[in-house]
C-alpha atoms as a PDB file:
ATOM      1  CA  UNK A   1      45.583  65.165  50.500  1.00  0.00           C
ATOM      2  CA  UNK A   2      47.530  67.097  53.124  1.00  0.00           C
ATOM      3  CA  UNK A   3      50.456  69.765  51.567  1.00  0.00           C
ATOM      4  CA  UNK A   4      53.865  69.497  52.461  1.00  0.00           C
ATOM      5  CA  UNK A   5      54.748  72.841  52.987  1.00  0.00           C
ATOM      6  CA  UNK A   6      55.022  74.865  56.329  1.00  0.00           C
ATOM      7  CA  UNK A   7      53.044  74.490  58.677  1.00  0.00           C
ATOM      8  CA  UNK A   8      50.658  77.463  58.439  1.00  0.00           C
ATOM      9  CA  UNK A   9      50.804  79.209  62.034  1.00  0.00           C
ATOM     10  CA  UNK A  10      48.597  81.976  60.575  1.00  0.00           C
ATOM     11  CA  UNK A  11      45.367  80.001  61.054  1.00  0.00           C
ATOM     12  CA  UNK A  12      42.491  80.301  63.843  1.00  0.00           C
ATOM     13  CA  UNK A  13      43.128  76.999  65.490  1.00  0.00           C
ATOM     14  CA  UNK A  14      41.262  78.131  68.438  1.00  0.00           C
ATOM     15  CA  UNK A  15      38.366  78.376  65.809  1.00  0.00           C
ATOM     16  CA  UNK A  16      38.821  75.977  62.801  1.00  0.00           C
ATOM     17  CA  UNK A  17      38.105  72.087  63.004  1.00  0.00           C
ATOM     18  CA  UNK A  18      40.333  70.367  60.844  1.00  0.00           C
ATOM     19  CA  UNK A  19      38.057  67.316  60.495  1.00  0.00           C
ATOM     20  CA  UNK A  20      35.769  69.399  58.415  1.00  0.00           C
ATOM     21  CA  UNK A  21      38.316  71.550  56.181  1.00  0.00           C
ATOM     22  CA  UNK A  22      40.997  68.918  56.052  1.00  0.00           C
ATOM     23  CA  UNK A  23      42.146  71.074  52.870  1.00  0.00           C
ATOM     24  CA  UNK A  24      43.614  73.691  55.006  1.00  0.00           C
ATOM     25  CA  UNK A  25      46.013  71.491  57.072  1.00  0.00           C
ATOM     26  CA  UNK A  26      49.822  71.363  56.540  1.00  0.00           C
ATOM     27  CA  UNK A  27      52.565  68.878  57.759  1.00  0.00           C
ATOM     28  CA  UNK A  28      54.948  70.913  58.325  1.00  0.00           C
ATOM     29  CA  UNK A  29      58.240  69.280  60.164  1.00  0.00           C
ATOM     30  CA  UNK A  30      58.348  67.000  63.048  1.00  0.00           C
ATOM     31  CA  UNK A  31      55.899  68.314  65.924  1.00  0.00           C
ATOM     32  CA  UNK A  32      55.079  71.263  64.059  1.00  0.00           C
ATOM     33  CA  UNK A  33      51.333  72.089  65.286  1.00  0.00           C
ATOM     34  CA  UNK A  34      50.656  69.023  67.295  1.00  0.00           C
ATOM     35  CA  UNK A  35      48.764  71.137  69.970  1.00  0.00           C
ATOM     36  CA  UNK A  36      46.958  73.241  68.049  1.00  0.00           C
ATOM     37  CA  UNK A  37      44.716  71.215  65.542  1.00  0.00           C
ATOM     38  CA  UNK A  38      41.516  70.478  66.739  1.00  0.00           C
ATOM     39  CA  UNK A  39      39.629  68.080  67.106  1.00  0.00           C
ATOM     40  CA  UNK A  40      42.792  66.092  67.049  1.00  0.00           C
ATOM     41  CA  UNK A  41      44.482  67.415  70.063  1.00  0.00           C
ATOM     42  CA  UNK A  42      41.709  67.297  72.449  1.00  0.00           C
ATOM     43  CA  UNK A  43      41.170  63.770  71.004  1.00  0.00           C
ATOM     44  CA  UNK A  44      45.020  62.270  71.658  1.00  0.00           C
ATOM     45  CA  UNK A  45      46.424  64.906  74.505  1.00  0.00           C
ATOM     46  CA  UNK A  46      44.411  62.702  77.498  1.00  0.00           C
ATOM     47  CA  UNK A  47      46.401  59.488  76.286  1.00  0.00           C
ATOM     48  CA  UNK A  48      49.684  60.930  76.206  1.00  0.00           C
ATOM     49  CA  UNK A  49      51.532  60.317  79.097  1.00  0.00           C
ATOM     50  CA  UNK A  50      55.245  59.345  79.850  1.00  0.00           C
ATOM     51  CA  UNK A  51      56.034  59.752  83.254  1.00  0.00           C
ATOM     52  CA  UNK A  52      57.229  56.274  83.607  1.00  0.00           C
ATOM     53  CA  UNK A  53      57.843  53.155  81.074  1.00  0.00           C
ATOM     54  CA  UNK A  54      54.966  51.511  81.804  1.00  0.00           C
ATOM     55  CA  UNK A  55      52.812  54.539  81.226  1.00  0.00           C
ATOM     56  CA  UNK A  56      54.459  55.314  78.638  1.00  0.00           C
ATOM     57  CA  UNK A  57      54.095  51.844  77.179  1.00  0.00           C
ATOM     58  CA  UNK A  58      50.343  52.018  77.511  1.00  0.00           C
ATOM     59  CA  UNK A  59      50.223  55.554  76.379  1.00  0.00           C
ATOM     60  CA  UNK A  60      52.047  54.781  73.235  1.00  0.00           C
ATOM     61  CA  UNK A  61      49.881  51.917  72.726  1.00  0.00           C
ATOM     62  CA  UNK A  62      46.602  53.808  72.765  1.00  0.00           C
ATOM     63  CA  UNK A  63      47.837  56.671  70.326  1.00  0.00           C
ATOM     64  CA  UNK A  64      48.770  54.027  67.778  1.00  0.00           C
ATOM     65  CA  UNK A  65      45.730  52.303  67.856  1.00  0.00           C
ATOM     66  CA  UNK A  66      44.333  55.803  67.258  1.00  0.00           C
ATOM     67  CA  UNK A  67      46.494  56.401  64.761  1.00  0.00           C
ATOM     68  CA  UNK A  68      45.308  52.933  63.118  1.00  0.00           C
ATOM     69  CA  UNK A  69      41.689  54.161  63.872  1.00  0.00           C
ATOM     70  CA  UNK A  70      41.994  57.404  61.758  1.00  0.00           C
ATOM     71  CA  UNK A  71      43.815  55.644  58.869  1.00  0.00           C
ATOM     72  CA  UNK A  72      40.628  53.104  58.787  1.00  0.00           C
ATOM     73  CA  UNK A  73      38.487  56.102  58.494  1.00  0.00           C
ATOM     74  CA  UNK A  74      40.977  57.924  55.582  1.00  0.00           C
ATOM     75  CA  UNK A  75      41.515  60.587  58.111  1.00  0.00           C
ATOM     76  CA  UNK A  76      44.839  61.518  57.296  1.00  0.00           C
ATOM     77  CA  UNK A  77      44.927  64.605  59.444  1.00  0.00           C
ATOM     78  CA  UNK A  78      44.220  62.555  62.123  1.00  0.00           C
ATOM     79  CA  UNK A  79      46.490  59.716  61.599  1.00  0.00           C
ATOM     80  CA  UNK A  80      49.405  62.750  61.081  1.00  0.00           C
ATOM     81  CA  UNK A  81      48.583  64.179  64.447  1.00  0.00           C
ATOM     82  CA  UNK A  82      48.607  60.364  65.977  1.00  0.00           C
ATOM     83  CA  UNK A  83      51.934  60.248  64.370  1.00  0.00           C
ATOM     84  CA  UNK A  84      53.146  63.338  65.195  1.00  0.00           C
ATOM     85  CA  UNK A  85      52.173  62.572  69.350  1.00  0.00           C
ATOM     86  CA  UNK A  86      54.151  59.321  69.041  1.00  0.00           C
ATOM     87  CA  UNK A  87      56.991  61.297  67.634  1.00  0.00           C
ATOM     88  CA  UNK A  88      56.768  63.921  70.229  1.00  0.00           C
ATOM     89  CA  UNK A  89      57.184  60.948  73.493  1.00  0.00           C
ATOM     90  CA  UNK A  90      59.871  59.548  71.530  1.00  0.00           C
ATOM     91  CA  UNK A  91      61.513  62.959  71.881  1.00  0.00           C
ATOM     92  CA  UNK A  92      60.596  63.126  75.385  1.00  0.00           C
ATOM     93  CA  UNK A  93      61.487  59.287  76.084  1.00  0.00           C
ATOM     94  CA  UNK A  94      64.945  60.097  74.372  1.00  0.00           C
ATOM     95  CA  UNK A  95      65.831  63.410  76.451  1.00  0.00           C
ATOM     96  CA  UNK A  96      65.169  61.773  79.786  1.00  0.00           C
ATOM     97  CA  UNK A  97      66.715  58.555  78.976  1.00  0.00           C
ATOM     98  CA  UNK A  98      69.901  60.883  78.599  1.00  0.00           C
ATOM     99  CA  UNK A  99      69.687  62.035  81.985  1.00  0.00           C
ATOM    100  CA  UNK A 100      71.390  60.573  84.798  1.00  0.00           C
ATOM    101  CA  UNK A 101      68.411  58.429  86.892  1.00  0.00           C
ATOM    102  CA  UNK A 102      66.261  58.589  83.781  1.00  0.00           C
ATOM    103  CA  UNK A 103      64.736  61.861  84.883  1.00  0.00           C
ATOM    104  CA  UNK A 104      64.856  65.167  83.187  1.00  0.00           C
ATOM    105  CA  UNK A 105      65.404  67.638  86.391  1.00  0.00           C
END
C-alpha cells in the first residue's frame, strides 16, 4: 500500500518503474510527481489534453476510464497517477476559466 508521506524527489525516476517496486512510491500532495513516475506518465500524458471543452471532455473521459482500468488490476500507483492527471486539468480548467475569453494568455 502506497505511504502518505512526501513525495520522495530523491529517486531515479528516469530509471525506476514503479509498476514493479510499487513499495517505493509516495503520494505526496496534490500533483506532486505526476510527470515523473513511469510507466504511468508515458501511459496517461498522450490523453491529456485541454485546449478546448470538448477535448477536454474526451480527455477527461479517457484518464478515468484509465483510472478505473488500474483499480481493476489493484494498481494503486496507477489509479493515483490517473487521479492525480484529472486533478491536474481541473487545475488547468479552473485557471483559464478565470480568465477573461476562457484563455490563459
Amino acid at each position: 500500500m502506497a505511504d502518505m508521506r512526501e513525495f520522495d524527489y530523491d529517486l531515479d525516476y528516469k530509471n525506476l518503474d514503479l509498476r514493479a517496486h510499487p513499495e517505493l512510491y509516495r503520494v505526496g500532495r496534490g500533483e506532486q510527481g505526476v510527470l515523473l513516475v513511469e510507466p504511468y506518465k508515458s501511459e496517461i500524458l498522450p490523453h491529456w489534453r485541454f485546449a478546448t471543452p470538448d477535448i477536454a471532455r474526451e480527455s477527461s473521459e479517457t484518464i478515468y476510464q484509465m483510472f478505473l482500468d488500474y483499480l481493476a488490476d489493484d494498481d494503486f500507483v496507477g489509479a493515483d497517477m490517473a487521479r492525480k492527471f484529472i486533478q491536474m486539468g481541473y487545475t488547468r480548467a479552473r485557471r483559464y476559466a478565470n480568465h477573461k475569453g476562457g484563455k490563459k494568455i
